[in-house]
C-alpha atoms as a PDB file:
ATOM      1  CA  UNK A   1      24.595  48.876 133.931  1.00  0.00           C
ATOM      2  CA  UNK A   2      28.557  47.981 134.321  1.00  0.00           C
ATOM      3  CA  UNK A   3      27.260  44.736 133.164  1.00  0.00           C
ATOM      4  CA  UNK A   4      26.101  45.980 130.011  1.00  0.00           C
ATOM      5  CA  UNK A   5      28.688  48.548 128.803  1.00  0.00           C
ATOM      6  CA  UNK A   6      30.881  45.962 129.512  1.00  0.00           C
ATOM      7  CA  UNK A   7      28.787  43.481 127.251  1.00  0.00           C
ATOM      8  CA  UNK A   8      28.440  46.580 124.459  1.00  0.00           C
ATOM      9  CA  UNK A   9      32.106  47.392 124.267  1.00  0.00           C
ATOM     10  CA  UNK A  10      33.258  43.405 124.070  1.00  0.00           C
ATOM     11  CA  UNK A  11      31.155  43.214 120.865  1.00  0.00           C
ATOM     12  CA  UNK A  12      33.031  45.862 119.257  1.00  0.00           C
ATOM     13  CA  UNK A  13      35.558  44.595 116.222  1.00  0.00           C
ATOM     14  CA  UNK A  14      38.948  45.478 118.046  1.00  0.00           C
ATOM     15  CA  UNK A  15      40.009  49.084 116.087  1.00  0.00           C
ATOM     16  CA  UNK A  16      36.625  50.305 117.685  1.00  0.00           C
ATOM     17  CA  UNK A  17      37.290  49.715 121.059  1.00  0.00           C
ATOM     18  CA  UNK A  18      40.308  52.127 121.322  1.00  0.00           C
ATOM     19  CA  UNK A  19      38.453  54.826 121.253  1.00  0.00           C
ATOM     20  CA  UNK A  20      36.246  54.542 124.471  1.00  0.00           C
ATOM     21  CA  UNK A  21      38.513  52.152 125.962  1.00  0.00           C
ATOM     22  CA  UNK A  22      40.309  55.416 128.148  1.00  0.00           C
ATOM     23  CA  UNK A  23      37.181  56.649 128.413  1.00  0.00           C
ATOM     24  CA  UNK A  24      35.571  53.419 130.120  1.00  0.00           C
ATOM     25  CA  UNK A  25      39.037  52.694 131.959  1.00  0.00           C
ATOM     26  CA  UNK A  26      38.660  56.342 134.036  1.00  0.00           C
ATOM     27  CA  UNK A  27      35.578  55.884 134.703  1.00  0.00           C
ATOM     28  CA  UNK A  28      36.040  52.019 136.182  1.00  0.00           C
ATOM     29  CA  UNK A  29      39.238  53.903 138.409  1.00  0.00           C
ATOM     30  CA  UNK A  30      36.774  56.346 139.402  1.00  0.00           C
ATOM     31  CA  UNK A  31      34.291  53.901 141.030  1.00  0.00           C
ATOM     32  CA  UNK A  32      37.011  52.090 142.880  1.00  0.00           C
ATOM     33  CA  UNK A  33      39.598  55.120 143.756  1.00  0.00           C
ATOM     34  CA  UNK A  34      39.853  54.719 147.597  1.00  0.00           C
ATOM     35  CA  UNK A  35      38.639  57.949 149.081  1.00  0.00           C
ATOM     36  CA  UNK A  36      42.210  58.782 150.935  1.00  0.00           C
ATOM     37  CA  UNK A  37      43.108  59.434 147.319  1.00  0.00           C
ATOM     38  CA  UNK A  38      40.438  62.471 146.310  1.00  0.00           C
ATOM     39  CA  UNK A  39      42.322  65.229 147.846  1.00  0.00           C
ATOM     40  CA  UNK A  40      42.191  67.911 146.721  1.00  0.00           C
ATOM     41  CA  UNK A  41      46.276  68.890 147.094  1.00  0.00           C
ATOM     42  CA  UNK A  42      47.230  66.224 144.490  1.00  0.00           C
ATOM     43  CA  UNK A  43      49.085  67.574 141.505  1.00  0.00           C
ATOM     44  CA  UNK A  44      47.182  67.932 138.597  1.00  0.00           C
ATOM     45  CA  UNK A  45      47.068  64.451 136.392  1.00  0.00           C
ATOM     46  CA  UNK A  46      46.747  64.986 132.425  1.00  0.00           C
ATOM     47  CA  UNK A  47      46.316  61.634 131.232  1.00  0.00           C
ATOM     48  CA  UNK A  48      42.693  61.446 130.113  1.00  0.00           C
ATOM     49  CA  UNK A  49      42.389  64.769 129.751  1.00  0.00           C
ATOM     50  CA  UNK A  50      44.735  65.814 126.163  1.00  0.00           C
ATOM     51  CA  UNK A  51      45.430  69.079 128.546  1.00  0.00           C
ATOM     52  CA  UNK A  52      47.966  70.242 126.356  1.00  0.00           C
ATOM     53  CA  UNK A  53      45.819  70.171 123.112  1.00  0.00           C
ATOM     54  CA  UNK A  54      42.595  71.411 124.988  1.00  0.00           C
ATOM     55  CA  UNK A  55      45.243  74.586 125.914  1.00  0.00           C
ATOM     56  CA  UNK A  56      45.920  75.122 122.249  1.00  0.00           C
ATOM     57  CA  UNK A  57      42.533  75.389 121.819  1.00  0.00           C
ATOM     58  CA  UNK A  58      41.373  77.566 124.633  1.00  0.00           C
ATOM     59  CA  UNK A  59      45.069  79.804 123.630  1.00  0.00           C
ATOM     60  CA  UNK A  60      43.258  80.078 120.029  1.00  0.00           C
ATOM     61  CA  UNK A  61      39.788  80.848 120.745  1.00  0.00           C
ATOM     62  CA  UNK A  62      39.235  83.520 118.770  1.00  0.00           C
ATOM     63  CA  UNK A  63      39.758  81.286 115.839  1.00  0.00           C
ATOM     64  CA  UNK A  64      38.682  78.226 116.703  1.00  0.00           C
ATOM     65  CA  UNK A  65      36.129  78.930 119.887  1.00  0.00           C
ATOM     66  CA  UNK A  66      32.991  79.287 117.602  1.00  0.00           C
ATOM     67  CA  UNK A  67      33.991  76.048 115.405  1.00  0.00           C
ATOM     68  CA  UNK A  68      31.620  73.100 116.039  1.00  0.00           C
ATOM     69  CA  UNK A  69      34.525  70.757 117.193  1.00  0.00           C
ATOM     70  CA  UNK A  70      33.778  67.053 117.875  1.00  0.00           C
ATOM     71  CA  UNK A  71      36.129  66.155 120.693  1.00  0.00           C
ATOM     72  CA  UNK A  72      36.911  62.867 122.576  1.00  0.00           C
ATOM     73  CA  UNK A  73      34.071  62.130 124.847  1.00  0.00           C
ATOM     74  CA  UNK A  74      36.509  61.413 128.095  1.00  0.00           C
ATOM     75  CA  UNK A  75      38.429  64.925 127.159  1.00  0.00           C
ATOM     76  CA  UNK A  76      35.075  66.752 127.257  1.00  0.00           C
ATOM     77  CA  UNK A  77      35.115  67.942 130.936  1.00  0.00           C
ATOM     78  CA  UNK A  78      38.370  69.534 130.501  1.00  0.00           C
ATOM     79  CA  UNK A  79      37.611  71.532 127.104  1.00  0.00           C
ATOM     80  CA  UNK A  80      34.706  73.003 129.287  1.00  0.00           C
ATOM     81  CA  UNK A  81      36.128  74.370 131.891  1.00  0.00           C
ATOM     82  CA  UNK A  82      39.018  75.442 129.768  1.00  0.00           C
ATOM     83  CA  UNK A  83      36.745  77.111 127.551  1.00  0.00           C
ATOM     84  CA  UNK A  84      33.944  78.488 129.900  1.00  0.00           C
ATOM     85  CA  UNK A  85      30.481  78.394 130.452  1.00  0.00           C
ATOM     86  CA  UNK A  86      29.727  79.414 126.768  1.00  0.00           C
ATOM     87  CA  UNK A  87      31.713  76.841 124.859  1.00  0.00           C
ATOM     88  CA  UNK A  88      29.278  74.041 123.652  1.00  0.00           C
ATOM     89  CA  UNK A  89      31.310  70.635 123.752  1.00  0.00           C
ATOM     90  CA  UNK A  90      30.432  67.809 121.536  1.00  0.00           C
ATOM     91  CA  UNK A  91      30.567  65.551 124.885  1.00  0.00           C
ATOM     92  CA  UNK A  92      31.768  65.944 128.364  1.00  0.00           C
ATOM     93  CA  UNK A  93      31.870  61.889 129.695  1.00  0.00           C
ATOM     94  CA  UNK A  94      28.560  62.244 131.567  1.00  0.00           C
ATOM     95  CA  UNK A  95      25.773  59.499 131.400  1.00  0.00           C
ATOM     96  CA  UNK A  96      23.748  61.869 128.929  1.00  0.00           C
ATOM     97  CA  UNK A  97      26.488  61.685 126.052  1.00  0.00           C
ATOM     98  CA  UNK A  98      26.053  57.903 126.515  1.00  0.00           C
ATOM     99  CA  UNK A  99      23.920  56.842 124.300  1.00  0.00           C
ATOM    100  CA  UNK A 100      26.105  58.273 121.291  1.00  0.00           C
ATOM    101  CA  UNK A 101      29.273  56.561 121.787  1.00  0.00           C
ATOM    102  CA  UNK A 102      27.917  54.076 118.939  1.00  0.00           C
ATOM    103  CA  UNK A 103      27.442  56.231 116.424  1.00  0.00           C
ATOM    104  CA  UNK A 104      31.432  57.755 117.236  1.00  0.00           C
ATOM    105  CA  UNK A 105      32.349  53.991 116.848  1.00  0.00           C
ATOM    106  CA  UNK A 106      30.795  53.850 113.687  1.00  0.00           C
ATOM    107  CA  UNK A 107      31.972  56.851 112.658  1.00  0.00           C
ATOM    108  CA  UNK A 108      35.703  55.636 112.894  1.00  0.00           C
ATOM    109  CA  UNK A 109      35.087  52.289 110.711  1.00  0.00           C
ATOM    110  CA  UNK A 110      36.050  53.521 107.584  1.00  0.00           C
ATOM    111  CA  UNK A 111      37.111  57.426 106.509  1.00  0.00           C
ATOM    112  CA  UNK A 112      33.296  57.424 104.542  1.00  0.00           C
ATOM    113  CA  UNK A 113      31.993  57.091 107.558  1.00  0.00           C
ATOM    114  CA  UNK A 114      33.592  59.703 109.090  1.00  0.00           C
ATOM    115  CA  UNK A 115      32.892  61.979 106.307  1.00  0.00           C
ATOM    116  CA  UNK A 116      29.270  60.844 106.447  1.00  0.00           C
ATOM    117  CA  UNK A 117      29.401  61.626 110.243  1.00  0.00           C
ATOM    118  CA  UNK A 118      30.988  64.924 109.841  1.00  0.00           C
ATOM    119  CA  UNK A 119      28.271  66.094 107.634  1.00  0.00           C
ATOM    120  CA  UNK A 120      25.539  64.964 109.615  1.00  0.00           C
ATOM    121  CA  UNK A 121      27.367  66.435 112.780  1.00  0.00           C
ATOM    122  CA  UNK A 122      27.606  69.533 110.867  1.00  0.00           C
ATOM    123  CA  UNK A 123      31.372  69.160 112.176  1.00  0.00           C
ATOM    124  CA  UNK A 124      34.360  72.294 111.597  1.00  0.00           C
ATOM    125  CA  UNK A 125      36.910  69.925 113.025  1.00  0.00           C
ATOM    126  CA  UNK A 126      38.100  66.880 115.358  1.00  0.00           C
ATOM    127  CA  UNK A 127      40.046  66.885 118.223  1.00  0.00           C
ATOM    128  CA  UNK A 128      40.819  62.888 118.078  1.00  0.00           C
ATOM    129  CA  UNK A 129      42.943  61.074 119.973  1.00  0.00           C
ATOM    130  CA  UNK A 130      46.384  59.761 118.402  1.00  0.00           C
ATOM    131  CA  UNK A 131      45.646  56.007 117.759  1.00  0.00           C
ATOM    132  CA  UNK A 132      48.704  53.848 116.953  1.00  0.00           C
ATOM    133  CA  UNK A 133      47.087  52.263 113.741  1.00  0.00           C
ATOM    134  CA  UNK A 134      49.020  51.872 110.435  1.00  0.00           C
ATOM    135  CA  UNK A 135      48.015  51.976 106.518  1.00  0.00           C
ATOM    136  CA  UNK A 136      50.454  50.447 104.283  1.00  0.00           C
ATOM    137  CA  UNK A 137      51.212  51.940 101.429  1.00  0.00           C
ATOM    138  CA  UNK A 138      52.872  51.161  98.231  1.00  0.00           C
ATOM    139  CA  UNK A 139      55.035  53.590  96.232  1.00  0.00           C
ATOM    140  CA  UNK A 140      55.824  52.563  93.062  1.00  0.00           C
ATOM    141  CA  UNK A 141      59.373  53.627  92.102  1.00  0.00           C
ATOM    142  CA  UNK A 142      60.523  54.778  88.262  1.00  0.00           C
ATOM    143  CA  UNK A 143      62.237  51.692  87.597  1.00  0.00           C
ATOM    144  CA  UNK A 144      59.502  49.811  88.192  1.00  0.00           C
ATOM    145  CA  UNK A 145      60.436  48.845  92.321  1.00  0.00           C
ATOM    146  CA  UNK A 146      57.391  48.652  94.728  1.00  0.00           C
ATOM    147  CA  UNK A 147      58.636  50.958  98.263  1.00  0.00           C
ATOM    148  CA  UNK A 148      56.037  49.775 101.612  1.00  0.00           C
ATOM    149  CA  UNK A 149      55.214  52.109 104.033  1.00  0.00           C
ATOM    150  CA  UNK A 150      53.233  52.037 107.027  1.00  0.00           C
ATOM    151  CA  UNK A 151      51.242  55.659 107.541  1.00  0.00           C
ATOM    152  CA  UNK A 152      49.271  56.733 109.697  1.00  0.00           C
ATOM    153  CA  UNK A 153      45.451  55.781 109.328  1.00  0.00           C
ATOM    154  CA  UNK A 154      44.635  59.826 109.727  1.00  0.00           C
ATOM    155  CA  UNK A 155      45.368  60.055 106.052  1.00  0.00           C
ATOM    156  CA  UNK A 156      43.202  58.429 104.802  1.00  0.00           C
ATOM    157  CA  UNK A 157      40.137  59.521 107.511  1.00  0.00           C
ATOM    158  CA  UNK A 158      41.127  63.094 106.766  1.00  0.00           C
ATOM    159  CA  UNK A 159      42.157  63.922 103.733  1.00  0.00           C
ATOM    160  CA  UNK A 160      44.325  67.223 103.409  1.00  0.00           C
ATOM    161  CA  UNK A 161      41.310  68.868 100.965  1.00  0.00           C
ATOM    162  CA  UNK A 162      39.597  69.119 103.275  1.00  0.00           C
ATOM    163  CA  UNK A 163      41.036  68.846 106.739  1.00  0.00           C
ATOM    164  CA  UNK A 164      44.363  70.386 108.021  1.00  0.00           C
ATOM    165  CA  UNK A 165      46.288  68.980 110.696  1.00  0.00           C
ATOM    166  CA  UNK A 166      46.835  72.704 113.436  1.00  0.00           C
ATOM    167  CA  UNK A 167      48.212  70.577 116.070  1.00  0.00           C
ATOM    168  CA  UNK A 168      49.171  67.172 117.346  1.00  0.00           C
ATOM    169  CA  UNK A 169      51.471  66.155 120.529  1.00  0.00           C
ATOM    170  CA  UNK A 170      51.370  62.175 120.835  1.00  0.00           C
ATOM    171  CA  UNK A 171      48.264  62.048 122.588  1.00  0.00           C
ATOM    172  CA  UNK A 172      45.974  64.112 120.553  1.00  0.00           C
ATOM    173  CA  UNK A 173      45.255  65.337 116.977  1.00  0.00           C
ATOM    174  CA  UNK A 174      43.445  68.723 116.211  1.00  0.00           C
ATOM    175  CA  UNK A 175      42.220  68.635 112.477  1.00  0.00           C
ATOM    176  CA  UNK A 176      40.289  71.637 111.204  1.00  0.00           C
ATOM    177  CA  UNK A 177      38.109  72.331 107.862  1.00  0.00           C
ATOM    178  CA  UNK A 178      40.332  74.315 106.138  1.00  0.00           C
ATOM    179  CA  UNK A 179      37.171  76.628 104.912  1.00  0.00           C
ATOM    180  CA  UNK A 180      36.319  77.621 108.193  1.00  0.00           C
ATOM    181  CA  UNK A 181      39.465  79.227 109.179  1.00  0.00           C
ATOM    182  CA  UNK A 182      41.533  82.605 107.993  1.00  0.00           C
ATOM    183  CA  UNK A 183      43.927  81.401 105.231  1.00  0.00           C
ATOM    184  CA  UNK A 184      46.351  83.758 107.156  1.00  0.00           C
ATOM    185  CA  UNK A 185      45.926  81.828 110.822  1.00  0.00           C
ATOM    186  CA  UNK A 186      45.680  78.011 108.625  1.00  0.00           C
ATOM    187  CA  UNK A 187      49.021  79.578 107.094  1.00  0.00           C
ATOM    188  CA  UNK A 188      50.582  79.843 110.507  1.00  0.00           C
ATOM    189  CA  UNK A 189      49.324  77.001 111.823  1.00  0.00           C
ATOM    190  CA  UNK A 190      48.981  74.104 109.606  1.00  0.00           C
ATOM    191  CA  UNK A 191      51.637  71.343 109.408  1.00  0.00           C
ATOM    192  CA  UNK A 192      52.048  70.171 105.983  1.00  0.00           C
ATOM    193  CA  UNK A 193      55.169  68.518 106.268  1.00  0.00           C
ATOM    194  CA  UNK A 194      55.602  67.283 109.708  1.00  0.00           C
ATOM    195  CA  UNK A 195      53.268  64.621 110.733  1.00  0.00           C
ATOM    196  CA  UNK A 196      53.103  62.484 113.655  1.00  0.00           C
ATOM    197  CA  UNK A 197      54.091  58.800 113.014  1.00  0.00           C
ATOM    198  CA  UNK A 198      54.973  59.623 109.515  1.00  0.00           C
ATOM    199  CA  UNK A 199      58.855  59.463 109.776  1.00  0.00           C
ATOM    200  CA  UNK A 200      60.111  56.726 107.275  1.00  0.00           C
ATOM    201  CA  UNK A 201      57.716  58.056 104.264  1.00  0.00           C
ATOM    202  CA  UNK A 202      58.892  61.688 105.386  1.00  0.00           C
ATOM    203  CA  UNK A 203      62.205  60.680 105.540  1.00  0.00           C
ATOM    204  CA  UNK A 204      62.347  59.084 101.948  1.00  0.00           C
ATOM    205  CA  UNK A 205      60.176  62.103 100.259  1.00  0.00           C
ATOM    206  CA  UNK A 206      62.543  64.505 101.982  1.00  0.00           C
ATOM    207  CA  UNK A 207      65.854  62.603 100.214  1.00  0.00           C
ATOM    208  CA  UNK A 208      64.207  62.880  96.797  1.00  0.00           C
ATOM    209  CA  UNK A 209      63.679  66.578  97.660  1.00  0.00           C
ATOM    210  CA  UNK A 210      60.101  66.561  97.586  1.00  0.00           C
ATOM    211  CA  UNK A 211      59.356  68.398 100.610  1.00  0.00           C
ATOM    212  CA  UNK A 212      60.723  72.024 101.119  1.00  0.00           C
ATOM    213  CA  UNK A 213      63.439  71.464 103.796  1.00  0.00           C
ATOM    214  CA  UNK A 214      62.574  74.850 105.043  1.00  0.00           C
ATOM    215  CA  UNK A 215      59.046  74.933 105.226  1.00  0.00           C
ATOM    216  CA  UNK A 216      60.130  71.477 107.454  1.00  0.00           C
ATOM    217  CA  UNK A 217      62.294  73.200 109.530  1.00  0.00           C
ATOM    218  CA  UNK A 218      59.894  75.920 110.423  1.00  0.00           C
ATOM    219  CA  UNK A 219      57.579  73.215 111.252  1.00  0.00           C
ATOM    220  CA  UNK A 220      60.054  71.294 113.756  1.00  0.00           C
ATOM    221  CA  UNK A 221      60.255  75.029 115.182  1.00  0.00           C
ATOM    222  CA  UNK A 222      56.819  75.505 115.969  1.00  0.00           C
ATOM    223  CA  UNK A 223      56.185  71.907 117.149  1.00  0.00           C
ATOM    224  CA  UNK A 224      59.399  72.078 119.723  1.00  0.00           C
ATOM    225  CA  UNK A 225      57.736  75.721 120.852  1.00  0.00           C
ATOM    226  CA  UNK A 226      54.402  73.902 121.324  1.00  0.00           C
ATOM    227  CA  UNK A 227      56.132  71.067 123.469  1.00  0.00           C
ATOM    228  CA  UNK A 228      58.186  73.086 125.774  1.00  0.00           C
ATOM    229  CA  UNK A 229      54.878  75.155 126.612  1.00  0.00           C
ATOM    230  CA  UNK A 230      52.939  71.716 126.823  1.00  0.00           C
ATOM    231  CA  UNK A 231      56.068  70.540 129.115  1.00  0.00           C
ATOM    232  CA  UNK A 232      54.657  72.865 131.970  1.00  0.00           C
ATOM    233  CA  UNK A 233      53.366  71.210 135.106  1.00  0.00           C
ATOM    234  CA  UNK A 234      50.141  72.313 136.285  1.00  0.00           C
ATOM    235  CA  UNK A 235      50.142  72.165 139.907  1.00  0.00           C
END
């Protein structure tokens, strides 16, 4: 069987693989972890689990605990016990959500495939890990100049008609359908103008005053409040 997944993830084009590699890589350190090392007094290790996303989640469960929300397949275990007996994750890294790693893979080829995905998946929202990819982008300047940028590849997978970003961290994304939300909560909540891994192109539309400085600020609020909480140690 090791054999095989093995085999299955080697023939995947390389931006696939990311996306189970973590999930593949805990489960290899499970099978070899010495026993010594399974007690039960260790501190609490949040690596493979996006903990402090999965608390933003369970923290905003009134809004978001009835969403159908596709989540990574190694974070799975975590968002259930965080959310209870009655949450219904996507997938929780057992042997039974096996068989649809694939079809995630596929999903994450192109952004139609994701959309095609999310329809069939009948999906409210992704909680996706942060993958280091990069779009460029040209802007073309009024004199004519070309400006490159390299973006993040979640703009183009999830386009802001449709999905809003509600949270992000480093490690994890949370993007919700924007029509199955409050407008008052997606109001609070929503970053617009602060984006992960977004800094130069924020930093030039920000000098031509095309984002709200403001509105920016606020955001840079919210995201320090969300890192000092996400900056406590659970024991």
């Amino acid at each position: 069987a090791a054999a095989g997944a093995a085999a299955l993830f080697a023939s995947w084009p390389r931006p696939r693989r990311g996306a189970v590699a973590t999930g593949l890589g805990a489960l290899t350190l499970g099978l070899v972890m010495p026993l010594r090392l399974s007690r039960l007094d260790l501190p609490f290790r949040d690596e493979y689990v996006a903990r402090r996303a999965v608390d933003f989640v369970a923290r905003q469960r009134a809004v978001l605990g009835d969403l159908r929300l596709f989540d990574q397949y190694e974070w799975g275990g975590y968002l259930g016990w965080r959310m209870g007996p009655d949450y219904r994750v996507f997938g929780d890294g057992r042997y039974l959500f096996l068989g649809e790693l694939a079809e995630i893979q596929d999903a994450l080829d192109s952004p139609d495939a994701l959309a095609a995905f999310a329809a069939r998946r009948r999906l409210d929202g992704f909680l996706i890990k942060d993958y280091p990819q990069k779009d460029l982008t040209v802007r073309l300047e009024r004199d004519g100049t070309r400006r490159t940028f390299a973006r993040p590849w979640y703009l183009r997978f999830f386009p802001r008609a449709r999905w809003a970003l509600v949270y992000w961290d480093g490690q994890a994304l949370l993007f919700v359908d924007r029509t199955r939300v409050p407008a008052a909560w997606l109001s609070a909540h929503e970053y617009r103008w602060l984006l992960p891994g977004d800094g130069p192109a924020r930093a030039d539309a920000l000098a031509r005053g095309e984002i709200p400085r403001g509105a920016l600020a606020a955001e840079e609020a919210r995201e320090r409040a969300e890192a000092r909480r996400g900056a406590q140690v659970v024991e």
